[in-house]
PDB file of N, CA and C in Angstrom:
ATOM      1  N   UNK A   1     -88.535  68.131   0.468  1.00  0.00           N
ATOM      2  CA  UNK A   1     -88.868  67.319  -0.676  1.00  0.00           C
ATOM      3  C   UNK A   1     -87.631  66.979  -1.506  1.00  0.00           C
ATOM      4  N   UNK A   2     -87.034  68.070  -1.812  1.00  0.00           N
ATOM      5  CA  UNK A   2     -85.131  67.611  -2.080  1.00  0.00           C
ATOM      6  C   UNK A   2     -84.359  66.586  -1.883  1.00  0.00           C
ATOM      7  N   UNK A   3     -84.722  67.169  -0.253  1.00  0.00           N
ATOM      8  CA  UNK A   3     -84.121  65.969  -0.019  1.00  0.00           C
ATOM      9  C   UNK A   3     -84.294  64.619   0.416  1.00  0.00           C
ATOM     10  N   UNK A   4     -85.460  64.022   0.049  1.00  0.00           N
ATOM     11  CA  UNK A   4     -86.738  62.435  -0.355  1.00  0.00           C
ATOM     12  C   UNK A   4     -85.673  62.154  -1.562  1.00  0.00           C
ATOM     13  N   UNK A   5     -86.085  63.477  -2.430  1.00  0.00           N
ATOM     14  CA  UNK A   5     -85.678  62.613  -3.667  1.00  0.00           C
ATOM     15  C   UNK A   5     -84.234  62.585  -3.537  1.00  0.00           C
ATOM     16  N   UNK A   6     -83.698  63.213  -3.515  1.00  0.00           N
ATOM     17  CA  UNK A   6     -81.893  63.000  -3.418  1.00  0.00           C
ATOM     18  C   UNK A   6     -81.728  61.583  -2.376  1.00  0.00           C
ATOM     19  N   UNK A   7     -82.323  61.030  -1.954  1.00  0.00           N
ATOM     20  CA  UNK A   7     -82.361  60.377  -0.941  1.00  0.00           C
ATOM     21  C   UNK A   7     -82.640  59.187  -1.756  1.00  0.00           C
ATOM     22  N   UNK A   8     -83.896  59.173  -2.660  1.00  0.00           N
ATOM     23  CA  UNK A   8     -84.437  58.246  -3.174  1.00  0.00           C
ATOM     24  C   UNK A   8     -83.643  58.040  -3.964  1.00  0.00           C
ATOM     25  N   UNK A   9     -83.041  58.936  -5.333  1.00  0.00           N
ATOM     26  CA  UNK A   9     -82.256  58.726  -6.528  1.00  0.00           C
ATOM     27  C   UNK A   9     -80.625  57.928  -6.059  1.00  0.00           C
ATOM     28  N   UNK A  10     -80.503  58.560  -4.528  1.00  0.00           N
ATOM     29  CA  UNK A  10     -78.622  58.188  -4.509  1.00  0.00           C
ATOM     30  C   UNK A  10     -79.144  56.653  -4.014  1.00  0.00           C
ATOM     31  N   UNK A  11     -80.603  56.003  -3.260  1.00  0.00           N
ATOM     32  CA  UNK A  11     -80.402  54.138  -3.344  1.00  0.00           C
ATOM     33  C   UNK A  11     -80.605  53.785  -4.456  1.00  0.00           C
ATOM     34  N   UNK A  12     -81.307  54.206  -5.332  1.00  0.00           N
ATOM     35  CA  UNK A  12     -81.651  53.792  -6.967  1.00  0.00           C
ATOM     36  C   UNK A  12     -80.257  53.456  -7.637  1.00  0.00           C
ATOM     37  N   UNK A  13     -79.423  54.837  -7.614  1.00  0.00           N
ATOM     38  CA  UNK A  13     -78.022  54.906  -8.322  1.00  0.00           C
ATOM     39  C   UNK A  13     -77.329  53.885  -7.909  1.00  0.00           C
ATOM     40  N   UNK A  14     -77.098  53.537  -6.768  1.00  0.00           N
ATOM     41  CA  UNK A  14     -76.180  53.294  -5.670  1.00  0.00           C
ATOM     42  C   UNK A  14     -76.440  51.536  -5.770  1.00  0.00           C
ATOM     43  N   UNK A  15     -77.919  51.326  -5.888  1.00  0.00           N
ATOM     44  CA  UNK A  15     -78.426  50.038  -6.127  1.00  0.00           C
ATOM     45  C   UNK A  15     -77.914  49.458  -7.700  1.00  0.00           C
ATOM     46  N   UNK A  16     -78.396  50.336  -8.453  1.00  0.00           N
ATOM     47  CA  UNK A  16     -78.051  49.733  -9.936  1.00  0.00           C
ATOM     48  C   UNK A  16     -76.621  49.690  -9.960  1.00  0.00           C
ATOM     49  N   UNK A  17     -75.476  50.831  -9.539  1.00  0.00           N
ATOM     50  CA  UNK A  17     -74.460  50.137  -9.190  1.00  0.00           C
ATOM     51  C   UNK A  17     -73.786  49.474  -8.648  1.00  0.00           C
ATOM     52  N   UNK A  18     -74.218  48.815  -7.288  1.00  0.00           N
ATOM     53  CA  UNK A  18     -74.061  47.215  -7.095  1.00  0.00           C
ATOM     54  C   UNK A  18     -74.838  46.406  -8.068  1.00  0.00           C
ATOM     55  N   UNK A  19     -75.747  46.446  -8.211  1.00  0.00           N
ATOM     56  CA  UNK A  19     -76.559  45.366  -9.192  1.00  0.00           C
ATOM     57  C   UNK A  19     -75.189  45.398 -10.427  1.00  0.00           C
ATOM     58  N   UNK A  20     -75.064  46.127 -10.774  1.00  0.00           N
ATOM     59  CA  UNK A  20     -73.672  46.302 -12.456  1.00  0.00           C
ATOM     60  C   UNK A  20     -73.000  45.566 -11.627  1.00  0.00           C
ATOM     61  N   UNK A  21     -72.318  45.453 -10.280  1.00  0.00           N
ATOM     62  CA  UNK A  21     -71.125  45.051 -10.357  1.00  0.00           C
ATOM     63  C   UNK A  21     -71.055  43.898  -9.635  1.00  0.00           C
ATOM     64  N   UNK A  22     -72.430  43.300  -9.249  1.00  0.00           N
ATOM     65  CA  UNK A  22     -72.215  41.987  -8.713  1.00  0.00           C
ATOM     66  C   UNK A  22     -72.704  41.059 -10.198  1.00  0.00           C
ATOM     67  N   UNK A  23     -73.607  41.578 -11.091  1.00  0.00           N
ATOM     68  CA  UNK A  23     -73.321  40.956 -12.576  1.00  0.00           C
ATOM     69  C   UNK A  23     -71.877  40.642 -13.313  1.00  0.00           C
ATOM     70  N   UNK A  24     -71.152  41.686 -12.757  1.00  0.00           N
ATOM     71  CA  UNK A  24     -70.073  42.048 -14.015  1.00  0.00           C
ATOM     72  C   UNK A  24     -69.063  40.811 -12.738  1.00  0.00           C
ATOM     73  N   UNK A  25     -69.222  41.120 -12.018  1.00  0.00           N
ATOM     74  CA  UNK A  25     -68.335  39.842 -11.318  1.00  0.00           C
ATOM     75  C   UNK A  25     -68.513  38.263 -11.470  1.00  0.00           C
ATOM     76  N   UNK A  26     -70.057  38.237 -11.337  1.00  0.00           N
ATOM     77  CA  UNK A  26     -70.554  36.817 -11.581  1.00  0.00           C
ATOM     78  C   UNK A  26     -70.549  36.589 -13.262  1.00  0.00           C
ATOM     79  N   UNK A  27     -70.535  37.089 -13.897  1.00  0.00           N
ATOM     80  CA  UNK A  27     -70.311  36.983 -15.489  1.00  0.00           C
ATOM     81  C   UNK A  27     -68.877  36.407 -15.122  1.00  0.00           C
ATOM     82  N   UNK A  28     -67.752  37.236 -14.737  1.00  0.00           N
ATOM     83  CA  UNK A  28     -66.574  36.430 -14.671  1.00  0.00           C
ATOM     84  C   UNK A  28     -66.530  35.203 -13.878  1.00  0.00           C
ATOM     85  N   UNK A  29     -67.213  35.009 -12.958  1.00  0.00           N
ATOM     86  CA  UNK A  29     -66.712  33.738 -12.044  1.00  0.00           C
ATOM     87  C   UNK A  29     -67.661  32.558 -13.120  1.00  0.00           C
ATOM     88  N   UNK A  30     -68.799  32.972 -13.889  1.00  0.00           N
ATOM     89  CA  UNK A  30     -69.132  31.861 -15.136  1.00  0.00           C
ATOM     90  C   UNK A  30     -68.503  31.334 -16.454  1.00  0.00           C
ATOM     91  N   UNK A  31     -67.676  32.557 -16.767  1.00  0.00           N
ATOM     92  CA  UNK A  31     -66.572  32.622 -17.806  1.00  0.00           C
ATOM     93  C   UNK A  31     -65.495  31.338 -17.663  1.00  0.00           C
ATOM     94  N   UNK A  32     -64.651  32.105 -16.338  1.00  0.00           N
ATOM     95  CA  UNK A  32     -64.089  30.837 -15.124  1.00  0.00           C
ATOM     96  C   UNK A  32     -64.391  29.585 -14.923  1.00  0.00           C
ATOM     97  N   UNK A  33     -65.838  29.499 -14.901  1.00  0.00           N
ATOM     98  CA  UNK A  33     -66.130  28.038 -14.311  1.00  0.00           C
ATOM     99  C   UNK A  33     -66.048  27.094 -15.671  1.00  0.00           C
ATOM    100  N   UNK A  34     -66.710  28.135 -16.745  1.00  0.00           N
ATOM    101  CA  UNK A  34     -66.492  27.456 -18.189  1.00  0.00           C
ATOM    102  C   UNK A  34     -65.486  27.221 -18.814  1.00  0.00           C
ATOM    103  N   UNK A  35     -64.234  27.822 -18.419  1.00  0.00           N
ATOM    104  CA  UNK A  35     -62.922  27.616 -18.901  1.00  0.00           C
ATOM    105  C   UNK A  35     -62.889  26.355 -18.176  1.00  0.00           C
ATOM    106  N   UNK A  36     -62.725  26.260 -16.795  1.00  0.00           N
ATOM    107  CA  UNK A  36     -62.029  24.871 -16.075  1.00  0.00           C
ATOM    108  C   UNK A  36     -63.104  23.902 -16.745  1.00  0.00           C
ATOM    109  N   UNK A  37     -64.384  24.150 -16.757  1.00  0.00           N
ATOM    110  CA  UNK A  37     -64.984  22.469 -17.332  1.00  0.00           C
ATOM    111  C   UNK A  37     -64.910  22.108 -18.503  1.00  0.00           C
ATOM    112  N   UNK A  38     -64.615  23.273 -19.543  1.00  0.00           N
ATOM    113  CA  UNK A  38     -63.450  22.842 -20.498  1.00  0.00           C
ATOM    114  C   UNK A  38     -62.244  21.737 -20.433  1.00  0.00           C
ATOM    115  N   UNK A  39     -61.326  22.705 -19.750  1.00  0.00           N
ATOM    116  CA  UNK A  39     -59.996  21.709 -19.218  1.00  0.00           C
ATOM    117  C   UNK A  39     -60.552  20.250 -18.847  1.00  0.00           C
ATOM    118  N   UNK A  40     -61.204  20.117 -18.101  1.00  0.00           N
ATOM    119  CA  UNK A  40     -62.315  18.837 -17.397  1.00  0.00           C
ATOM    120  C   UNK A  40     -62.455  17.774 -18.367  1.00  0.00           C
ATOM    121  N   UNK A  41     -63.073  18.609 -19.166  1.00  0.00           N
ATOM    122  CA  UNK A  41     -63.595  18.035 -20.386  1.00  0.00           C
ATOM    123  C   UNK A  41     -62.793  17.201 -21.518  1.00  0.00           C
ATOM    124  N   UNK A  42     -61.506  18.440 -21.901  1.00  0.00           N
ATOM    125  CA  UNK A  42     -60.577  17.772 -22.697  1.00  0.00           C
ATOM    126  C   UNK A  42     -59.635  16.627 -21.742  1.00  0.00           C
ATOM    127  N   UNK A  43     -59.184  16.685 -20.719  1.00  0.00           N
ATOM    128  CA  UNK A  43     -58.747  15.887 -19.778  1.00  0.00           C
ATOM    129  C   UNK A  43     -59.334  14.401 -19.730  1.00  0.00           C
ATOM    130  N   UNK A  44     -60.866  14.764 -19.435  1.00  0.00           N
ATOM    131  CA  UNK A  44     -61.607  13.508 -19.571  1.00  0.00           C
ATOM    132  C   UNK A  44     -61.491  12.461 -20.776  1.00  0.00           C
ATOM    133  N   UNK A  45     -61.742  13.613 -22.587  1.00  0.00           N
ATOM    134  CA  UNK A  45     -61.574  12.985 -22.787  1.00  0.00           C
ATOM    135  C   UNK A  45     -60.110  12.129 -23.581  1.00  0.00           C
ATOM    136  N   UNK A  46     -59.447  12.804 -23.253  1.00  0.00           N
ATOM    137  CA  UNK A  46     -57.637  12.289 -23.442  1.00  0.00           C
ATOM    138  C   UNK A  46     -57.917  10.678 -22.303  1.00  0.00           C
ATOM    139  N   UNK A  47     -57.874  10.863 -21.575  1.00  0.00           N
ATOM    140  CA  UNK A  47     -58.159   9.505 -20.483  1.00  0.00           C
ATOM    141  C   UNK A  47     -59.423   8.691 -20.873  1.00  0.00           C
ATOM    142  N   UNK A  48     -60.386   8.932 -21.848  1.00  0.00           N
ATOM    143  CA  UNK A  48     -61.025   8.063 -22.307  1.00  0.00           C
ATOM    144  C   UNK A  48     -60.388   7.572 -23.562  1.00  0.00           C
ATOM    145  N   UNK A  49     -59.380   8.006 -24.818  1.00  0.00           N
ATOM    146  CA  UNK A  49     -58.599   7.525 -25.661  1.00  0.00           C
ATOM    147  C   UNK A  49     -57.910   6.753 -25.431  1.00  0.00           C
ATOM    148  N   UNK A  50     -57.190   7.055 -23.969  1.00  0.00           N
ATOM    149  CA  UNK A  50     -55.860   6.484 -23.334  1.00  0.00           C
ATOM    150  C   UNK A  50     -56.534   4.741 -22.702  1.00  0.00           C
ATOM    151  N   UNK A  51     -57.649   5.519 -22.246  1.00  0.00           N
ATOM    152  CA  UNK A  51     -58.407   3.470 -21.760  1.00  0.00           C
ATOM    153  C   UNK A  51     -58.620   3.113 -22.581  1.00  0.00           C
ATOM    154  N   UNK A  52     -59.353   3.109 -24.229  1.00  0.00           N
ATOM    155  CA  UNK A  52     -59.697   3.015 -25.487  1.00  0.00           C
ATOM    156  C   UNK A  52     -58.137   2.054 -25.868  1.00  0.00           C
ATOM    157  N   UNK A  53     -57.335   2.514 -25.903  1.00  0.00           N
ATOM    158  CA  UNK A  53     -56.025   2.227 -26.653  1.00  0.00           C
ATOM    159  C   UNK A  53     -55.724   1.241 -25.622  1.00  0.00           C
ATOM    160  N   UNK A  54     -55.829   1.294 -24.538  1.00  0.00           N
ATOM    161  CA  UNK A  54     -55.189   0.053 -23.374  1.00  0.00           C
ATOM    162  C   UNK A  54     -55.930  -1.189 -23.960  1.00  0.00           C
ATOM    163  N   UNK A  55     -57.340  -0.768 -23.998  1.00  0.00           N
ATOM    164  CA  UNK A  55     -58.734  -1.920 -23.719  1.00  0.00           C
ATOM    165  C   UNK A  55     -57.551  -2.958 -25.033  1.00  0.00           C
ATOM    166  N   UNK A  56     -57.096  -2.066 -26.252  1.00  0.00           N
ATOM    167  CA  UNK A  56     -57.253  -2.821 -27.864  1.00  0.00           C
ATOM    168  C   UNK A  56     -56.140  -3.461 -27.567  1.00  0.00           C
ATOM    169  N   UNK A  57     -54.950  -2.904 -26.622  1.00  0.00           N
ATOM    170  CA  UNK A  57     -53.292  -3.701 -26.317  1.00  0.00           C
ATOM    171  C   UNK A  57     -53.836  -5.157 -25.795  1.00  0.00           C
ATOM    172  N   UNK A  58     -54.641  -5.005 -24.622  1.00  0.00           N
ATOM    173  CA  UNK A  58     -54.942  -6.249 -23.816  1.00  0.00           C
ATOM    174  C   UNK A  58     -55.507  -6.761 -25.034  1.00  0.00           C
ATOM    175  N   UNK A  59     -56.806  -6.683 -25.819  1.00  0.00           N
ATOM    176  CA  UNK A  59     -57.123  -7.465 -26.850  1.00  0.00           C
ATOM    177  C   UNK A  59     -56.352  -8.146 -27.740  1.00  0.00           C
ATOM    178  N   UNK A  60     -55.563  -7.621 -28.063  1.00  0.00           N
ATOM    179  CA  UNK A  60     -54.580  -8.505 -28.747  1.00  0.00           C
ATOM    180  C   UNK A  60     -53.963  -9.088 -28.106  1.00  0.00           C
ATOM    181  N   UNK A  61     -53.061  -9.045 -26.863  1.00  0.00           N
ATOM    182  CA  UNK A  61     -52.041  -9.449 -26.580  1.00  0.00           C
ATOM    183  C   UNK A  61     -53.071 -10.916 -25.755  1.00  0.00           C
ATOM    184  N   UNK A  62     -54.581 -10.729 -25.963  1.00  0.00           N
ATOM    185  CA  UNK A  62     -55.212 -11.876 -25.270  1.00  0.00           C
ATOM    186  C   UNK A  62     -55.061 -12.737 -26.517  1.00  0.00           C
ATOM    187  N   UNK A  63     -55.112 -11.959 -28.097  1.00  0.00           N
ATOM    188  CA  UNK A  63     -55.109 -12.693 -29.053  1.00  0.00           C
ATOM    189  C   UNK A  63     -54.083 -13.670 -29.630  1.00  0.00           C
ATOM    190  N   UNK A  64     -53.087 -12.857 -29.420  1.00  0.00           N
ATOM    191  CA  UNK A  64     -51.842 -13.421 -29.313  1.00  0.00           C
ATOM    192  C   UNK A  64     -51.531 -14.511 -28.559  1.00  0.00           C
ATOM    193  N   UNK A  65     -52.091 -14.094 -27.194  1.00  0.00           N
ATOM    194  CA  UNK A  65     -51.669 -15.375 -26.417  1.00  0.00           C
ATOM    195  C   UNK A  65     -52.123 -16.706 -26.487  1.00  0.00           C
ATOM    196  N   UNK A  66     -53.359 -16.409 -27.069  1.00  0.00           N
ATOM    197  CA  UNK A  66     -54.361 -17.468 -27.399  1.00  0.00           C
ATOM    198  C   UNK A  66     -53.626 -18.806 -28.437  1.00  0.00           C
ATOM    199  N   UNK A  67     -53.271 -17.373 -29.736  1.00  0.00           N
ATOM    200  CA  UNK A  67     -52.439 -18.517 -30.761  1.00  0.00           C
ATOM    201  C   UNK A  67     -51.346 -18.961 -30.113  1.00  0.00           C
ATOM    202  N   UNK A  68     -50.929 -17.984 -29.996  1.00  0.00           N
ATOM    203  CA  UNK A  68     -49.393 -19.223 -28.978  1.00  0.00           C
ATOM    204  C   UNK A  68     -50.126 -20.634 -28.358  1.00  0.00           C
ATOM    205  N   UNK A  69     -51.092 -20.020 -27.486  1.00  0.00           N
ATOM    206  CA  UNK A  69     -51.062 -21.529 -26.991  1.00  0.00           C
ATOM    207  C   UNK A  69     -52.114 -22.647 -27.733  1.00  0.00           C
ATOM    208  N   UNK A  70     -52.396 -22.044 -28.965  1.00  0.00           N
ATOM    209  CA  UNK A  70     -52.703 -23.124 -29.725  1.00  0.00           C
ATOM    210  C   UNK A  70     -51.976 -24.018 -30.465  1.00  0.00           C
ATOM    211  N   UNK A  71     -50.916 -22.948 -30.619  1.00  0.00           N
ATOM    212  CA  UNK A  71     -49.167 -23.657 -31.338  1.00  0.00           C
ATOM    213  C   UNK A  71     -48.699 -24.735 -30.397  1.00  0.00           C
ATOM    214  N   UNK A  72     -48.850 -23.938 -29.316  1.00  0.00           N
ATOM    215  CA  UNK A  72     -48.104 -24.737 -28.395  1.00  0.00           C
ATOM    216  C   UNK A  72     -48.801 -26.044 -28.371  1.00  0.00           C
ATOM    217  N   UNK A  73     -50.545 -26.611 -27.701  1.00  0.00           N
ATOM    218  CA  UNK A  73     -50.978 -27.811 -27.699  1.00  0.00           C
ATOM    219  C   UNK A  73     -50.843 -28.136 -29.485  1.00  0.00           C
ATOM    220  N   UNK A  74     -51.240 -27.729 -30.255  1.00  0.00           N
ATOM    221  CA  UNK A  74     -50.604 -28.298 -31.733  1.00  0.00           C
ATOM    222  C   UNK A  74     -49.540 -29.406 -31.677  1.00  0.00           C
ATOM    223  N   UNK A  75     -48.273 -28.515 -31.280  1.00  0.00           N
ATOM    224  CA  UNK A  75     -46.976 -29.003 -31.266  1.00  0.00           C
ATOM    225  C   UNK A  75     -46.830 -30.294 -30.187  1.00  0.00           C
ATOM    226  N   UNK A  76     -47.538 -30.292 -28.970  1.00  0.00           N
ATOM    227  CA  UNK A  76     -47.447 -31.133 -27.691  1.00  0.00           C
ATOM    228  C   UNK A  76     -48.136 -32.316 -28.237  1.00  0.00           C
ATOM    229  N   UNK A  77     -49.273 -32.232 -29.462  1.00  0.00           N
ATOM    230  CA  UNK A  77     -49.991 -33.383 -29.437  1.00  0.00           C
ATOM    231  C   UNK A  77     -49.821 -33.972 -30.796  1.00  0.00           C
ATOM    232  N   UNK A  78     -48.101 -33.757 -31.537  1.00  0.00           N
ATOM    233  CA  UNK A  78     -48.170 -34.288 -32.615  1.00  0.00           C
ATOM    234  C   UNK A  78     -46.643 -35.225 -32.447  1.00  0.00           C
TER     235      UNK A  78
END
């Protein structure tokens, strides 16, 4: 009967300590995954500022070009 239970208690023990330590591992590999989709994240959005700021250069420089060439037929048709 000893030894049932010594038998029984050391998979119990033996179980809850894998169970602790495949938690305590996967807690870190979620920690991990949340750091990089962080990085992801701020990355993303630095490259959404960076297209933001392009989109407003082309806008003007469409604006710009526009008046120029309104100067320009102005000037051609006077």
């Amino acid at each position: 009967m000893a030894i049932v239970f010594a038998i029984l208690a050391g998979m119990i023990i033996g179980g809850g300590l894998v169970g602790w330590q495949l938690s305590q591992r996967w807690k870190s590999q979620v920690e991990s995954a949340k750091a990089d989709m962080q990085q992801v994240l701020a990355q993303h959005q630095q490259e959404q500022e960076a297209a933001q700021d392009l989109k407003q250069k082309v806008a003007d420089l469409e604006y710009q070009l526009n008046e120029a060439n309104k100067d320009l037929n102005f000037y051609r048709n006077q």
